[in-house]
C-alpha atoms as a PDB file:
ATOM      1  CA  UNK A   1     -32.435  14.743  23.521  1.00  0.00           C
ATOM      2  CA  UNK A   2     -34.301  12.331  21.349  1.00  0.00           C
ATOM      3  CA  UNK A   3     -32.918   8.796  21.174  1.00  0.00           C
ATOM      4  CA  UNK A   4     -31.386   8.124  18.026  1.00  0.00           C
ATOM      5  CA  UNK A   5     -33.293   5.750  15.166  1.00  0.00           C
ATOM      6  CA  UNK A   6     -29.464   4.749  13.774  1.00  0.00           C
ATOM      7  CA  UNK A   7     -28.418   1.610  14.901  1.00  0.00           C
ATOM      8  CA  UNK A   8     -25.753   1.922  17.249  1.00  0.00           C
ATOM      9  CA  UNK A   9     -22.436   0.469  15.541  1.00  0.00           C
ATOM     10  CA  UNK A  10     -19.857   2.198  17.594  1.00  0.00           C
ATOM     11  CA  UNK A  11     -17.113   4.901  16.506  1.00  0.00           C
ATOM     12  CA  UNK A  12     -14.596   2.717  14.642  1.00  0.00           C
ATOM     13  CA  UNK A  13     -13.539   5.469  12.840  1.00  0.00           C
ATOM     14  CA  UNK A  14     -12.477   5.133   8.586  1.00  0.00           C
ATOM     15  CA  UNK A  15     -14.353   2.195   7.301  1.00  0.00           C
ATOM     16  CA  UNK A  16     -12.388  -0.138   4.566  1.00  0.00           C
ATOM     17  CA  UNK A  17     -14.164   0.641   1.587  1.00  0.00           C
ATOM     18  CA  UNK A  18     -13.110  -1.693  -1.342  1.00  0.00           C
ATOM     19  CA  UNK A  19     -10.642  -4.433  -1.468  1.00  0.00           C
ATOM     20  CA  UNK A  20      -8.271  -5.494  -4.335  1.00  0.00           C
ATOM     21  CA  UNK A  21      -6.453  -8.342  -5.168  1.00  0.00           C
ATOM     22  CA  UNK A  22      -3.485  -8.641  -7.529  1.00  0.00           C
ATOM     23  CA  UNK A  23      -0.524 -10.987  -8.103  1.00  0.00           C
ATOM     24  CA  UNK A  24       2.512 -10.467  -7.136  1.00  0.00           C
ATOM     25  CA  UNK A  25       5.797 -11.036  -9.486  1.00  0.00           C
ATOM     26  CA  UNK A  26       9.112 -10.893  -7.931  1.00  0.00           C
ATOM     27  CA  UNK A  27      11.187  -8.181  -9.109  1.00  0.00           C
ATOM     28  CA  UNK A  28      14.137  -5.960  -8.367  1.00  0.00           C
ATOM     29  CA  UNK A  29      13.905  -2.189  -6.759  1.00  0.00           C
ATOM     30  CA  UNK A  30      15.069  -1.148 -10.331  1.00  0.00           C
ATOM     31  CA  UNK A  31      12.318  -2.810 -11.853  1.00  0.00           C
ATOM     32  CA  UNK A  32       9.964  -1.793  -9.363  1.00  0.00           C
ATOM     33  CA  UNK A  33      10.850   1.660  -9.640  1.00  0.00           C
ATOM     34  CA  UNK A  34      10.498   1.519 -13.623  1.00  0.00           C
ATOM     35  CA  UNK A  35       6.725  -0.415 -13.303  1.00  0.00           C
ATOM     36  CA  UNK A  36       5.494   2.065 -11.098  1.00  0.00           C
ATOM     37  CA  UNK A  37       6.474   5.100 -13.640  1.00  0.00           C
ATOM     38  CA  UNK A  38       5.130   3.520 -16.142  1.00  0.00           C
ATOM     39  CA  UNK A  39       1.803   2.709 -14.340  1.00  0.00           C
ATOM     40  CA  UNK A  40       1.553   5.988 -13.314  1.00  0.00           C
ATOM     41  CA  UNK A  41       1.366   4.980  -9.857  1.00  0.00           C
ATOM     42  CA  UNK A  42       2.154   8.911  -8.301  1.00  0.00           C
ATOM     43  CA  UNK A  43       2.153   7.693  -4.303  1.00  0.00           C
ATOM     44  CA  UNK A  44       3.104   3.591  -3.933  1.00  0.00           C
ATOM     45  CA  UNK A  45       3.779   0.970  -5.474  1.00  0.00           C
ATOM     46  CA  UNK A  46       3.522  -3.059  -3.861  1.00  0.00           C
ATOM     47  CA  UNK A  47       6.005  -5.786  -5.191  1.00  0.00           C
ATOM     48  CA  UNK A  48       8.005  -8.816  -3.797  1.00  0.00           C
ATOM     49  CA  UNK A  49      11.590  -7.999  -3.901  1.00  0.00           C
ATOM     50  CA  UNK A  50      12.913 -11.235  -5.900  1.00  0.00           C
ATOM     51  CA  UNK A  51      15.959 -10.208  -3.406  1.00  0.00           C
ATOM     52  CA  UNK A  52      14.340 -11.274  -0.374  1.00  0.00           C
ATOM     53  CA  UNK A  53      11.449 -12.682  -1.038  1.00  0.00           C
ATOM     54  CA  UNK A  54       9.510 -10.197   0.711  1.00  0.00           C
ATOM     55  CA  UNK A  55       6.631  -7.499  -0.114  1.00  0.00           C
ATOM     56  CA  UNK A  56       8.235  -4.210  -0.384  1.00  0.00           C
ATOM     57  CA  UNK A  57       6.580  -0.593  -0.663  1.00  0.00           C
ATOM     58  CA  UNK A  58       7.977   1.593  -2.647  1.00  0.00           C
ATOM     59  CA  UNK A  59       6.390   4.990  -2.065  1.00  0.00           C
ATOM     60  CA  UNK A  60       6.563   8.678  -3.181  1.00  0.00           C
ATOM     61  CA  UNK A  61       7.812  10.775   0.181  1.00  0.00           C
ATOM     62  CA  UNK A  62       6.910  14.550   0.579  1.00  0.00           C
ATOM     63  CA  UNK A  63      10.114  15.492  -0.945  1.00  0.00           C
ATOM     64  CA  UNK A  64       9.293  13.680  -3.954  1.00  0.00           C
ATOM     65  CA  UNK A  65      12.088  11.347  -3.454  1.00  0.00           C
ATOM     66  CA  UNK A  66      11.023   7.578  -3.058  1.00  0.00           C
ATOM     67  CA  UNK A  67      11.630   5.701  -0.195  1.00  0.00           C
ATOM     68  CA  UNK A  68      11.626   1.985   0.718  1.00  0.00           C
ATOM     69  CA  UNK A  69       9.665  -0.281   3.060  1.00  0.00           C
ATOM     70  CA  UNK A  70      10.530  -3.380   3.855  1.00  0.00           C
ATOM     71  CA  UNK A  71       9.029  -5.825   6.625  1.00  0.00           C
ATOM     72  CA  UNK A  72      11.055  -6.768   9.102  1.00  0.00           C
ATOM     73  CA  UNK A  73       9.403 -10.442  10.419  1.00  0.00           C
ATOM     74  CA  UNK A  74      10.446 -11.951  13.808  1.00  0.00           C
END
């Protein structure tokens, strides 16, 4: 085998490819449920539960039911 000419950068496997930054405004589940309908967000959606506090996921499951995540910090 030849030696390679690519530089040797290791097998970190899937590589971040863009970042985005948005503000967050607190908001219910209902709410968050209605702003990702009408952004036509099909698979999540990030918010900060004005409940908690916290940054929730709301996501589309396989079922095509949504389901909830929350953080749960020690």
């Amino acid at each position: 085998d030849a030696p390679s000419t690519e530089p040797d950068t290791g097998d970190l496997g899937p590589a971040i490819v863009r970042r985005k930054r948005f503000a967050l405004t607190p908001m219910d589940e209902e709410e968050a449920i209605e702003q990702m309908i009408l952004l036509s967000h099909e698979d999540f959606f990030v918010f900060m539960n004005s409940a908690t506090g916290l940054v929730n996921v709301l996501y589309r499951r396989r079922d095509g039911a949504l389901g909830l995540i929350e953080p749960d910090i020690d």
